[in-house]
Protein backbone atom coordinates (compact mmCIF):
# COMPACT_ATOMS: atom_id res chain seq x y z
CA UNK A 1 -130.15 188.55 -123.51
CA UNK A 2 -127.53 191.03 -125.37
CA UNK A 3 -124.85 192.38 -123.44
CA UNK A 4 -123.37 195.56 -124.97
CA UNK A 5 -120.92 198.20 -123.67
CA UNK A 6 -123.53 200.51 -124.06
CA UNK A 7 -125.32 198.54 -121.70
CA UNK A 8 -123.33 198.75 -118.76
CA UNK A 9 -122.71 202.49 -119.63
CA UNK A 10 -126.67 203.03 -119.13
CA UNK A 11 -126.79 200.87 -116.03
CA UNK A 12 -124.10 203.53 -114.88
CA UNK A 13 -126.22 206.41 -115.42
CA UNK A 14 -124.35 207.35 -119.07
CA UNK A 15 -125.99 207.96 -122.25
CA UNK A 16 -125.82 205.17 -124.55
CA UNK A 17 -123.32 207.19 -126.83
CA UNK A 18 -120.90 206.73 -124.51
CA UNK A 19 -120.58 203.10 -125.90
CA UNK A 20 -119.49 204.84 -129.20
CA UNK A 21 -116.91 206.84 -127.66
CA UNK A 22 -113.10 205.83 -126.54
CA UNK A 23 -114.29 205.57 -122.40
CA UNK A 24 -113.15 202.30 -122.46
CA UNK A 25 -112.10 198.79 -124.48
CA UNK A 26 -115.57 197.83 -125.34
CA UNK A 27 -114.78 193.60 -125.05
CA UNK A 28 -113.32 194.30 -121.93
CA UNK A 29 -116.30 196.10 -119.99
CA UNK A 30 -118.55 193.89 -121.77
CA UNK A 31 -116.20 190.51 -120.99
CA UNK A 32 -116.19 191.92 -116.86
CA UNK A 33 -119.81 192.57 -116.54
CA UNK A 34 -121.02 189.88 -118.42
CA UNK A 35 -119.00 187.36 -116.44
CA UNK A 36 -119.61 189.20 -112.47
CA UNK A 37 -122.82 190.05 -112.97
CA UNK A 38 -125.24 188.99 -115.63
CA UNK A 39 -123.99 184.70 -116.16
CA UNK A 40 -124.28 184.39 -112.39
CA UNK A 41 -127.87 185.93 -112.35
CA UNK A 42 -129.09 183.37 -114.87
CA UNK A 43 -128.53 179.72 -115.83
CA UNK A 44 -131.19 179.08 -118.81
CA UNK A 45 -131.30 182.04 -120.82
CA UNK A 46 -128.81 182.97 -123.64
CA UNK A 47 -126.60 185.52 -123.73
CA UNK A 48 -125.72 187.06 -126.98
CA UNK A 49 -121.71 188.79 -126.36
CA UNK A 50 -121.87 192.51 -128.22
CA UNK A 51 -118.33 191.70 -129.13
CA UNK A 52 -116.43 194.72 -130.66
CA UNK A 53 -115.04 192.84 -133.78
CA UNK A 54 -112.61 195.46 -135.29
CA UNK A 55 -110.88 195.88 -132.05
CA UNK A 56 -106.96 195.56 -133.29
CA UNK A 57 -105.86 194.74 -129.75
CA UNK A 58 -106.96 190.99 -129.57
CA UNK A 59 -107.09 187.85 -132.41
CA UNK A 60 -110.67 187.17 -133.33
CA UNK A 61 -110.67 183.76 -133.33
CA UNK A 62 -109.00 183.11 -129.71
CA UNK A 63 -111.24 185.73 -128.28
CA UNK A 64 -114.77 184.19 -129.90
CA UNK A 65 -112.92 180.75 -128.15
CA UNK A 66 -112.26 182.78 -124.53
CA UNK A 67 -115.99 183.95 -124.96
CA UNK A 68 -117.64 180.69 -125.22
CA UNK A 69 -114.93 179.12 -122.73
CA UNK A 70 -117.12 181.64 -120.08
CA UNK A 71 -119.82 180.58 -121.50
């Protein structure tokens, strides 16, 4: 499974597009949804993080470590 801002902006009744606009930090609405909603809902499959990698705000390294921390 892929979980992408763009995602949760559909599942909110958005256009897709709004995931290339400034609505929101992309890691975080991706980080929140993925861990409320979608890794509670399902044990076996994989879920592939649509991680916003040019983001200035957070170190790459320790963030791809907090994502597979949540698993």
């Amino acid at each position: 499974m892929l979980a992408l801002n763009s995602g949760r902006f559909r599942l909110m009744g958005v256009s897709s597009l709004a995931g290339f606009l400034p609505y929101a930090n992309s890691n975080e609405v991706v980080m929140d949804f993925v861990c409320k909603e979608i890794l509670p809902m399902i044990k076996k499959i994989p879920v592939c993080f649509g991680l916003c990698a040019t983001d200035p705000t957070i170190e790459l390294d320790s963030y791809i470590d907090l994502i597979q921390k949540k698993g």
